[in-house]
Protein backbone atom coordinates (compact mmCIF):
# COMPACT_ATOMS: atom_id res chain seq x y z
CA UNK A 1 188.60 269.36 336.45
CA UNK A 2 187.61 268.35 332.75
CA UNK A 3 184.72 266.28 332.09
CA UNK A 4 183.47 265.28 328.30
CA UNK A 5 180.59 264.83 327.47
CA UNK A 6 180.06 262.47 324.24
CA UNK A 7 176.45 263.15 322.10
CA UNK A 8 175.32 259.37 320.81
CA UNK A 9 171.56 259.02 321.54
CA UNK A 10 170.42 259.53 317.66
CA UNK A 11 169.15 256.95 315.58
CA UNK A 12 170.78 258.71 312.34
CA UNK A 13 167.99 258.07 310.30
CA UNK A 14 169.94 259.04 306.83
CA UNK A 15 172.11 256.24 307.10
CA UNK A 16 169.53 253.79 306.20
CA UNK A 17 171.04 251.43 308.24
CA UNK A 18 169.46 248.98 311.53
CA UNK A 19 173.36 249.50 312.93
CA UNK A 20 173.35 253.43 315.43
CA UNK A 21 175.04 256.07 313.56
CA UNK A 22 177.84 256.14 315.60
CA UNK A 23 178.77 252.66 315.34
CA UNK A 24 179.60 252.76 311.53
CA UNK A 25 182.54 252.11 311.22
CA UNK A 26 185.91 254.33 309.15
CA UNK A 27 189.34 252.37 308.76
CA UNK A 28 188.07 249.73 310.53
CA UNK A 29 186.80 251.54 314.00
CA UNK A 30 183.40 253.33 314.96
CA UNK A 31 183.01 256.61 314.80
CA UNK A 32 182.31 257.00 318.44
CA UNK A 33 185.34 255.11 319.93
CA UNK A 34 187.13 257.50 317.47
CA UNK A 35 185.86 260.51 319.29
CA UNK A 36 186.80 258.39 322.50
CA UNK A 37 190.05 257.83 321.76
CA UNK A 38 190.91 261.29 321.06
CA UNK A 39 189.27 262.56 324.67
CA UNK A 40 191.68 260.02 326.31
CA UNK A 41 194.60 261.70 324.77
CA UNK A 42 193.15 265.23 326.70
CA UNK A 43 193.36 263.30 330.17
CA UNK A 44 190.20 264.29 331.10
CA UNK A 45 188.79 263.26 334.54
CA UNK A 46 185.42 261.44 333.07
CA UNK A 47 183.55 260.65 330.16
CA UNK A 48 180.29 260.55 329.77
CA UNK A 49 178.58 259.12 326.38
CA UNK A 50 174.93 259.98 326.24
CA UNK A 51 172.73 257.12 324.25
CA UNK A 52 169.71 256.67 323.26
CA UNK A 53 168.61 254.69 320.46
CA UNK A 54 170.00 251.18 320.74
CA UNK A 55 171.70 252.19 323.83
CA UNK A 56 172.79 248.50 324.70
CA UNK A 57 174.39 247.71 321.54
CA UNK A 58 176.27 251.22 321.90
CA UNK A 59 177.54 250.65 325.54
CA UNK A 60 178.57 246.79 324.48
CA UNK A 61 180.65 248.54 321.54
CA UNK A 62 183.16 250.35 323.82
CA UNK A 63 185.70 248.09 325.93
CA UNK A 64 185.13 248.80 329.59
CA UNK A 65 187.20 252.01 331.42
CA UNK A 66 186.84 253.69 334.90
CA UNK A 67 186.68 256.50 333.23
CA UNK A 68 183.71 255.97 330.61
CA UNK A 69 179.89 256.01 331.89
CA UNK A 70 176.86 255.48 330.16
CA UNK A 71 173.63 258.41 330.54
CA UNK A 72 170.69 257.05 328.44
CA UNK A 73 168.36 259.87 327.11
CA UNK A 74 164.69 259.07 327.34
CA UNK A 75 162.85 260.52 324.73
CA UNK A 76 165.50 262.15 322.03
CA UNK A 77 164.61 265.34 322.54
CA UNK A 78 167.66 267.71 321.22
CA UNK A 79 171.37 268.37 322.53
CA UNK A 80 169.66 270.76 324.85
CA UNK A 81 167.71 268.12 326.43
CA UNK A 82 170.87 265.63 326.31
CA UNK A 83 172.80 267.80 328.76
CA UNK A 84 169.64 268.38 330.65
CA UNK A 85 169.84 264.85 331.29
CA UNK A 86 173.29 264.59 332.27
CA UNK A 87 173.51 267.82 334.37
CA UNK A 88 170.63 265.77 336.52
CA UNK A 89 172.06 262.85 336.90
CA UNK A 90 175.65 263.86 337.90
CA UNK A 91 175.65 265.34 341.14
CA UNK A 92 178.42 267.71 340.75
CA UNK A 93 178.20 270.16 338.11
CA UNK A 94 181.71 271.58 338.20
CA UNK A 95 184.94 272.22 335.88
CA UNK A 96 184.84 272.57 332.64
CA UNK A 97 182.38 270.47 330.39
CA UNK A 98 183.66 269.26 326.94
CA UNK A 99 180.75 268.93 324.70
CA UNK A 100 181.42 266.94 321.51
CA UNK A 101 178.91 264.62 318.98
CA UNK A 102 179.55 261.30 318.69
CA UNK A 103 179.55 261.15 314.57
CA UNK A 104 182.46 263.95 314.08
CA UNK A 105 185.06 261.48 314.46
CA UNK A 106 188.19 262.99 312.83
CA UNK A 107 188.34 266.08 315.45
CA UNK A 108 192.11 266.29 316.27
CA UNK A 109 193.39 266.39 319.83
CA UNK A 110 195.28 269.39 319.17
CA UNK A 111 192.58 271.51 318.06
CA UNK A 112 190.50 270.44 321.07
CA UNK A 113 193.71 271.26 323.04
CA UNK A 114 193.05 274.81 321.74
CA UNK A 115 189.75 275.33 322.73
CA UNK A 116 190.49 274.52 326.36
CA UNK A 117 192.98 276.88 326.29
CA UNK A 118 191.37 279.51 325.04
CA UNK A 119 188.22 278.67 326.86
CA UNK A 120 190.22 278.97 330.30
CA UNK A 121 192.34 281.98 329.08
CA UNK A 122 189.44 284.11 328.29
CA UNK A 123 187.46 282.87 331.58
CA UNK A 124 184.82 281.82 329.15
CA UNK A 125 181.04 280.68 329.90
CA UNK A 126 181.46 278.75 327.28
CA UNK A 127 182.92 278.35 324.04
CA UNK A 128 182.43 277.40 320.63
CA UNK A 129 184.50 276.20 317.63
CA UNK A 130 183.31 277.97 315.01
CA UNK A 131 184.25 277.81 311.26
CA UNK A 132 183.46 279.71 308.01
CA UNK A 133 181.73 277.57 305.01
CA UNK A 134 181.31 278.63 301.44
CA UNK A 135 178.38 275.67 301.29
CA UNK A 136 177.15 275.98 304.68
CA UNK A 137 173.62 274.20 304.16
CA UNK A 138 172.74 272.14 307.21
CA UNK A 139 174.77 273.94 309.63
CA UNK A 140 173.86 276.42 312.20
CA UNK A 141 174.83 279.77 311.70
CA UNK A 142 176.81 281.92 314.28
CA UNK A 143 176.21 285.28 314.79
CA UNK A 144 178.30 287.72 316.52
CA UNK A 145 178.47 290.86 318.45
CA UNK A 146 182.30 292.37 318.57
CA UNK A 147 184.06 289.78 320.37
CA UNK A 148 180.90 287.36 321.57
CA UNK A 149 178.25 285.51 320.18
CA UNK A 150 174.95 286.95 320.28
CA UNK A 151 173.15 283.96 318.98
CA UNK A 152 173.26 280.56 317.16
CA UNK A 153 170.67 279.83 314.73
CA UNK A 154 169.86 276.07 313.34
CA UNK A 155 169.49 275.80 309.19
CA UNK A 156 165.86 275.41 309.50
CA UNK A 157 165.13 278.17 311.61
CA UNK A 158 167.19 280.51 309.58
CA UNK A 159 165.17 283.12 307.28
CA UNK A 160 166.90 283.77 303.88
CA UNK A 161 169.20 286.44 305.12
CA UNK A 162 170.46 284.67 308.30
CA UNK A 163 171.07 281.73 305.68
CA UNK A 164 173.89 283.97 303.75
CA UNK A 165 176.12 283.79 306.80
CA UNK A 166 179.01 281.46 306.07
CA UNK A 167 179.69 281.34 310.17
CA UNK A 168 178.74 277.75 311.35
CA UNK A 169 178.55 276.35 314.66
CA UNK A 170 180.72 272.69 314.46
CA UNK A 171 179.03 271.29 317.34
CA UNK A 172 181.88 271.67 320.01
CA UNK A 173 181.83 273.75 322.98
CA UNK A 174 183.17 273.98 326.05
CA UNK A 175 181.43 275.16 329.16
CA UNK A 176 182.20 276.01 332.40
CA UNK A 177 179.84 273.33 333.93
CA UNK A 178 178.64 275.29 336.93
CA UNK A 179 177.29 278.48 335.27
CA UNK A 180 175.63 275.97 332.62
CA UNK A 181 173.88 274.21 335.17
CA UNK A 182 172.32 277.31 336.44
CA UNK A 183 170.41 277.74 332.84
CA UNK A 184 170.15 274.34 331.24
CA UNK A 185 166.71 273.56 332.80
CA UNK A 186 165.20 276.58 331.37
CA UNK A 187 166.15 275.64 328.01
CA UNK A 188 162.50 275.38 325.59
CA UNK A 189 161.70 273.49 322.60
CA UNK A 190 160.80 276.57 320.70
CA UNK A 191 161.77 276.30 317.28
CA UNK A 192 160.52 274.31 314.13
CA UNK A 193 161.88 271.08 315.09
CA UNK A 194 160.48 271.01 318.33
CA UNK A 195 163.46 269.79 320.17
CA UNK A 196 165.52 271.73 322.80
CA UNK A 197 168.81 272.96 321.21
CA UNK A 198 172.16 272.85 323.35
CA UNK A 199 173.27 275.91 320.85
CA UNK A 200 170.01 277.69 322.42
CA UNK A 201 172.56 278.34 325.45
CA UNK A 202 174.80 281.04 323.81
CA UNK A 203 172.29 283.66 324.80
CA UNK A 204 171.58 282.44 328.09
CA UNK A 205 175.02 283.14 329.01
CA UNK A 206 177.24 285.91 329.92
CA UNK A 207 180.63 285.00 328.18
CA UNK A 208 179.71 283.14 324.99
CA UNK A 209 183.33 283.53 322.82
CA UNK A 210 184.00 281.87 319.66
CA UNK A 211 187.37 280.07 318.14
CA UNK A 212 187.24 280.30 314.84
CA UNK A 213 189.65 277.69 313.06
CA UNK A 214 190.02 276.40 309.19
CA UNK A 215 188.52 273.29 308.72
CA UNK A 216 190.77 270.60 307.03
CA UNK A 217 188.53 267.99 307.46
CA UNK A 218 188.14 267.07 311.42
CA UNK A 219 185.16 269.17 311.70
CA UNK A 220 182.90 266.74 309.10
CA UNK A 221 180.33 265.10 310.70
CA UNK A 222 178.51 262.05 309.80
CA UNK A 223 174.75 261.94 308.55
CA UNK A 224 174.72 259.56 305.10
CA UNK A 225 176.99 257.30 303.43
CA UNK A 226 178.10 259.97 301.44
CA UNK A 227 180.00 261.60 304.06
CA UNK A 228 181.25 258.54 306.05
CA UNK A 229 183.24 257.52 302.39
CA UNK A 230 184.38 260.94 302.49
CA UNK A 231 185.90 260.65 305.97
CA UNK A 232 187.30 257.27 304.93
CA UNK A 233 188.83 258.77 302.05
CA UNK A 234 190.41 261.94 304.45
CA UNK A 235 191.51 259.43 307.35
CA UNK A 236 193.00 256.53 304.64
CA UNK A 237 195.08 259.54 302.64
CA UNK A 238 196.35 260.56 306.51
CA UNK A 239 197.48 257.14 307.14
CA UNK A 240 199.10 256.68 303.80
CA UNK A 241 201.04 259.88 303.91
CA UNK A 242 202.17 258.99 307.18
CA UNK A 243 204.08 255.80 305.64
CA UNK A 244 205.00 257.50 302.47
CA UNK A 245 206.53 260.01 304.75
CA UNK A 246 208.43 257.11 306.56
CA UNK A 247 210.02 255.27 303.70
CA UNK A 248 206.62 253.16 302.14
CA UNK A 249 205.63 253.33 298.56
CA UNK A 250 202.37 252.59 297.08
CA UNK A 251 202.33 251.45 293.74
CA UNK A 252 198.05 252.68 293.95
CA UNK A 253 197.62 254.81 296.83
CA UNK A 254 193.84 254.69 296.08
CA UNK A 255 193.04 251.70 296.08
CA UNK A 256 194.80 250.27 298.96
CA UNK A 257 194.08 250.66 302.41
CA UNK A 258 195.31 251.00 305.83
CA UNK A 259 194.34 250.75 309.41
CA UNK A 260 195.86 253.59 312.16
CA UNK A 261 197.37 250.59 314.38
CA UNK A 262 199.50 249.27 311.77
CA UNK A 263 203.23 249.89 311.51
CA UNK A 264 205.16 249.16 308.35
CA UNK A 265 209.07 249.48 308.15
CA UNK A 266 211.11 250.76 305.58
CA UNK A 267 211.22 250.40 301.83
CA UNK A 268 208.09 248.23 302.20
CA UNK A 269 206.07 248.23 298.54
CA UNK A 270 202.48 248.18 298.87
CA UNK A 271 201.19 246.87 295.94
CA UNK A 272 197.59 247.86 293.69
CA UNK A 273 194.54 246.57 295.79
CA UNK A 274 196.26 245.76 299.28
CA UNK A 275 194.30 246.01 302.32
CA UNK A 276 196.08 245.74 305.73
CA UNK A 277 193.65 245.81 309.01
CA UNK A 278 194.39 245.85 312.58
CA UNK A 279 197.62 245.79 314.42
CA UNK A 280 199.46 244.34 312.15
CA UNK A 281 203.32 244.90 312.09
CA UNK A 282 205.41 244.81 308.78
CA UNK A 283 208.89 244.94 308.93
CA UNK A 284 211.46 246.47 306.54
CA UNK A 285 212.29 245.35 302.52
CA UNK A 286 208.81 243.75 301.65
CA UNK A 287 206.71 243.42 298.96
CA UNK A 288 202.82 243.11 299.81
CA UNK A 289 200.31 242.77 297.19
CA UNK A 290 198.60 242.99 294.69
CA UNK A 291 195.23 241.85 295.69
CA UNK A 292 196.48 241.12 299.53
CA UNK A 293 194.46 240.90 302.80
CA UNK A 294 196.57 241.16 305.65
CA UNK A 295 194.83 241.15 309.16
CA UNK A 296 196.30 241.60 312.89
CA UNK A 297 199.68 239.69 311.62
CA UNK A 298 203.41 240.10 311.98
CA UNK A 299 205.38 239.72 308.47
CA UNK A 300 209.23 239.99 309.31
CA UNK A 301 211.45 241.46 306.74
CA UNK A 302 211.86 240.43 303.11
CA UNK A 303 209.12 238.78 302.58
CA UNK A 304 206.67 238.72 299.30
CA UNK A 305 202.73 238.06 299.64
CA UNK A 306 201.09 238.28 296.67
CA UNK A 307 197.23 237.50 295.74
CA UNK A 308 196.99 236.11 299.32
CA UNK A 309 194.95 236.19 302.99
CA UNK A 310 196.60 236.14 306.32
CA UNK A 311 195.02 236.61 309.18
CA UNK A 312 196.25 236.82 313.14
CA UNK A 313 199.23 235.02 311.98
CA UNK A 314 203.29 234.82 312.46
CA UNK A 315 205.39 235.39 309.35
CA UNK A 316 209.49 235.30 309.63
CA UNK A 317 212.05 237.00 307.36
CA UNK A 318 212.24 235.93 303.70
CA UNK A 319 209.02 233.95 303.04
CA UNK A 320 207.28 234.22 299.89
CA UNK A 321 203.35 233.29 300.05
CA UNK A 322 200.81 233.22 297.25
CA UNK A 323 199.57 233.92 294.78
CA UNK A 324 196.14 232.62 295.86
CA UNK A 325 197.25 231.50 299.77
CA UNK A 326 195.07 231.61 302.52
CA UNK A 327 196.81 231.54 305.77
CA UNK A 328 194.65 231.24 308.50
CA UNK A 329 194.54 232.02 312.27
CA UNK A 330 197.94 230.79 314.68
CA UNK A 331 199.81 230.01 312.16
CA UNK A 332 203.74 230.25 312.36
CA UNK A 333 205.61 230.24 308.80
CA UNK A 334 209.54 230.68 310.08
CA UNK A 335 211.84 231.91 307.67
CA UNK A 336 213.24 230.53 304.16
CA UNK A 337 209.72 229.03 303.74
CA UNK A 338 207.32 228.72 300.85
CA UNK A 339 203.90 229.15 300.53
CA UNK A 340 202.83 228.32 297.09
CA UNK A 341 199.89 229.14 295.01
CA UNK A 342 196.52 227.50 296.38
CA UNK A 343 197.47 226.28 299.70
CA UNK A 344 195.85 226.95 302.70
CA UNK A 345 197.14 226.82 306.39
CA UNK A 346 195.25 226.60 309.64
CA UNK A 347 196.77 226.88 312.74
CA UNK A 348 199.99 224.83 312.10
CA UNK A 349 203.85 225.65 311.86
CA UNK A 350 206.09 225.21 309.40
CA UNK A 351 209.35 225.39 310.43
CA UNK A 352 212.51 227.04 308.60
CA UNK A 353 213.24 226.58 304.79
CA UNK A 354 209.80 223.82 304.43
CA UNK A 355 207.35 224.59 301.33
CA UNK A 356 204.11 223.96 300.60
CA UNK A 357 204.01 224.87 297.51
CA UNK A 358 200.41 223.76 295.12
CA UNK A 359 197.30 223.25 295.81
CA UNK A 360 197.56 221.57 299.52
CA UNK A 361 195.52 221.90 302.98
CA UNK A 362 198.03 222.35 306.15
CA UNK A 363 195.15 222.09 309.48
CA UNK A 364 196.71 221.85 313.12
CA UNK A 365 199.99 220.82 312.05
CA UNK A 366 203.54 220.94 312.35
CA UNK A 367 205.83 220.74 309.71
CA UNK A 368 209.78 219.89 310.43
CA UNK A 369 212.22 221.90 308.99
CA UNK A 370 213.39 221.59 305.51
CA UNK A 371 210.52 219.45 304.29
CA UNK A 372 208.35 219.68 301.10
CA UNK A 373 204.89 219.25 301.22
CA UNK A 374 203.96 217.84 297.39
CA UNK A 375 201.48 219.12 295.35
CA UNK A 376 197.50 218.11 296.74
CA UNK A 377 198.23 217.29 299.78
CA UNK A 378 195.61 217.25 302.76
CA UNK A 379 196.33 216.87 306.42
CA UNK A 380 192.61 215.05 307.38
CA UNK A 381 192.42 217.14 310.82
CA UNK A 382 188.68 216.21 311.55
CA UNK A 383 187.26 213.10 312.71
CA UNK A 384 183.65 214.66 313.48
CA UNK A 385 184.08 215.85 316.82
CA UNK A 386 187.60 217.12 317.44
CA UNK A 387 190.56 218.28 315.72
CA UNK A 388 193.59 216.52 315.58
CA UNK A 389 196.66 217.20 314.70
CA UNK A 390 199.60 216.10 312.50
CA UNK A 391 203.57 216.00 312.93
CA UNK A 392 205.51 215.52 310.50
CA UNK A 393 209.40 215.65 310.73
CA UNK A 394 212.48 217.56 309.38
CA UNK A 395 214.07 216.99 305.64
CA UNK A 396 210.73 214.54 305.06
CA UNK A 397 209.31 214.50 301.55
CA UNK A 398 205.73 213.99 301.31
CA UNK A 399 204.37 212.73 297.69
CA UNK A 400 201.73 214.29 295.58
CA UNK A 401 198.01 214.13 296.95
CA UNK A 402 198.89 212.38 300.12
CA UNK A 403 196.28 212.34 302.94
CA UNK A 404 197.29 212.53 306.66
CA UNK A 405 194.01 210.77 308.39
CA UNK A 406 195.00 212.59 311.99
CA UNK A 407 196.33 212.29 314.65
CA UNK A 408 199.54 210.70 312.82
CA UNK A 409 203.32 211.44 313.82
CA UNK A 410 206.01 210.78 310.96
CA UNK A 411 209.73 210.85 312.29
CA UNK A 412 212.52 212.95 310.77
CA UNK A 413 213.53 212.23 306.80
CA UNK A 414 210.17 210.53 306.13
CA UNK A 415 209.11 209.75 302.10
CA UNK A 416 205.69 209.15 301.09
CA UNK A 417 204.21 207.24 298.33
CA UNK A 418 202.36 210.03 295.63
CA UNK A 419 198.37 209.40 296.05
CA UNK A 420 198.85 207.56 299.86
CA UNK A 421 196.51 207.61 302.62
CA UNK A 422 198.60 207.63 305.34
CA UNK A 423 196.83 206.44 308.76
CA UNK A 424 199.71 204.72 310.98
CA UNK A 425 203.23 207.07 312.62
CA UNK A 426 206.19 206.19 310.52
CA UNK A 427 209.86 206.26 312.15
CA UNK A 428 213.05 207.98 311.03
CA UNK A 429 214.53 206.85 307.50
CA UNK A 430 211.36 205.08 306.34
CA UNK A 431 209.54 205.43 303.33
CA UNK A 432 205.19 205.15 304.29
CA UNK A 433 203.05 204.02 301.00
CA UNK A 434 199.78 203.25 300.99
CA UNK A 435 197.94 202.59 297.35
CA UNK A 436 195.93 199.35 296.12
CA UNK A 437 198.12 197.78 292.96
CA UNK A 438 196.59 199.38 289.51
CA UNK A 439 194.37 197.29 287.34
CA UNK A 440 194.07 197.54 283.84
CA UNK A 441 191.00 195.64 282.51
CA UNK A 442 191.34 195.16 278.57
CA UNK A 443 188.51 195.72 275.90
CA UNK A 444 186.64 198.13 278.29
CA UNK A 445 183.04 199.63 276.78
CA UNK A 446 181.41 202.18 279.03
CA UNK A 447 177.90 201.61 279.48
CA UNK A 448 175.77 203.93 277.52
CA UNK A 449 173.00 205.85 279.55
């Protein structure tokens, strides 16, 4: 039986920041539901995440699971007094107990893998991934005897010579529960921090054994800003050399980036300043960027978005949007459209080969195939209490700075008037103009203020 337990009670003071350590946030997902996703991919038979400060907000940040439960510890009182906590409330104390922190969120699977195997080959009290440091300030320092480890000692209860051991403790063990329910309650807070240290168990027990591994990165945890950006940086260049790997080039790997859940295609060019969130999809032969947003969207192949926004939106083979287009949420472009520079669509469809192509506000519409949309125009969706929507037909063209005052319906090959309000449903064939006759009044002199 493997249980995990999940350390996520502290307040991480460092971060100056009213939002729990562990819900800061790398490529787009907290640090703990990092750490959570990688247990699932060990099978384990429960979870258990240990809060503390904000406790509330933490448990509302993780989408519910059988699996997951909540143990608040009441005072903070030390990874010592965390388990304590946990070994008391869970009535069987048996297996093997996976011990990991809550802000070391790029541990991989397969090194975690490792330690479970090792930890059951070697019949192990408990074990502890261990790692050598030339800078290892802040860390605890491992010491060992032959094979075991004698002790664990926290940075600020290390004297100068303990201090020159590059050995540090990286904050995951794994124990077999049982025999670490037999000591936990006698753990003490005897040291200069006054809390009760989980590390303090080494000594306690019979079989302490140590894994050493290199650290690539997946051992950094998270106490300042500093370090999150530097675990951005390490997850972001994993992502990208994933795609690079898979046909994708980026014109400025740096200053793009990518969320894990996306998948791009093929000979996809991402260019300088792109930013693509969520599970958004991009297929084969594109060009995204510069300066692009892209967020929870599908973009079929060939298309070009440049200087642009989309968000949880459809987008068909060969479309070109932007620059400067913002295309909102359930929208449908379907291929051979046009999305020109300063439009804006909200929730509306535009069927295959139509364009919208200056300066024009599409809101809750449809828009037939093969019709242009002329420059300024504004589909006038709100009436102050609901929105309402606008239809306008296949092969139609619709003049310059035209307002649709919804809800309206305009039949297939439709013309409008440049500069109409448009109020009533036109039919088939017809041409809908609405405009008072011009007036030119001679001699004119502007009144002087």
């Amino acid at each position: 039986m493997l249980s995990v337990a999940i350390l996520a009670a502290g307040k991480g003071t460092r971060m100056e920041s009213s939002i729990p350590k562990v819900l800061h946030k790398i490529s787009g997902k907290s640090l703990l539901q990092r750490v959570i996703d990688t247990c699932f991919e060990l099978n384990p038979d429960q979870i258990f995440v240990i809060t503390g400060h904000k406790s509330k907000e933490v448990q509302e940040s993780i989408p519910e699971n059988k699996k997951i439960q909540f143990v608040i510890q009441e005072p903070q009182s030390g990874t010592g007094h965390a388990i304590q906590v946990l070994c008391k409330e869970v009535k069987k104390n048996e297996g093997n107990l996976l011990v990991l922190n809550g802000d070391v969120p790029l541990i991989k699977t397969e090194t975690l893998k490792k330690l479970l195997i090792f930890h059951n080959s070697k019949n192990a009290d408990v074990s502890v991934i261990t790692t050598k440091k030339k800078g290892p300030h802040g860390y605890g320092r491992v010491f060992l005897k032959g094979d075991f480890i004698e002790r664990i000692v926290e940075e600020k209860d290390c004297d100068d010579e303990e201090r020159l051991n590059l050995l540090i403790n990286a904050g995951i063990y794994c124990f077999n529960w049982e025999n670490l329910s037999k000591i936990i309650s006698t753990l003490r807070c005897n040291n200069k921090q006054r809390e009760i240290y989980l590390t303090d168990t080494v000594s306690l027990l019979k079989n302490s054994l140590s894994l050493e591994i290199e650290d690539n990165g997946e051992l950094q945890g998270i106490n300042n800003r500093i370090q999150l950006s530097k675990c951005e940086e390490i997850i972001q260049n994993s992502i990208k050399e994933k795609h690079m790997l898979n046909g994708v080039t980026f014109v400025n790997k740096a200053s793009c980036s990518i969320s894990d859940e996306t998948e791009i295609g093929k000979d996809v060019i991402i260019e300088a300043n792109t930013h693509i969130r969520g599970s958004t999809k991009i297929s084969n032969d594109c060009v995204i960027g510069p300066n692009t947003y892209i967020e929870n969207s599908h973009v079929g192949s060939y298309c070009e978005i440049s200087n642009s926004t989309v968000y949880d939106s459809q987008i068909m083979d060969h479309i070109k949007i932007g620059p400067y287009s913002h295309i909102r949420p359930k929208s449908k472009i379907y291929s051979y459209s046009k999305v020109g520079n300063f439009v804006e669509i909200k929730n509306s469809h535009l069927e295959e080969e139509s364009k919208v192509n200056h300066l024009s506000y599409i809101g809750d519409s449809i828009i037939g195939r093969a019709t242009n949309i002329g420059a300024g125009t504004i589909t006038a969706n709100f009436d102050g209490q609901k929105k309402n929507q606008t239809k306008i037909g296949k092969n139609s063209s619709i003049g310059a700075n035209t307002v649709f005052v919804a809800p309206i319906n305009l039949g297939e090959s439709v013309t409008t008037g440049a500069g109409s309000v448009i109020t009533k449903d036109s039919k088939d064939n017809s041409l809908a103009i609405s405009r008072t006759k011009q007036v030119n009044i001679e001699n004119w002199e502007r009144k002087k203020s």
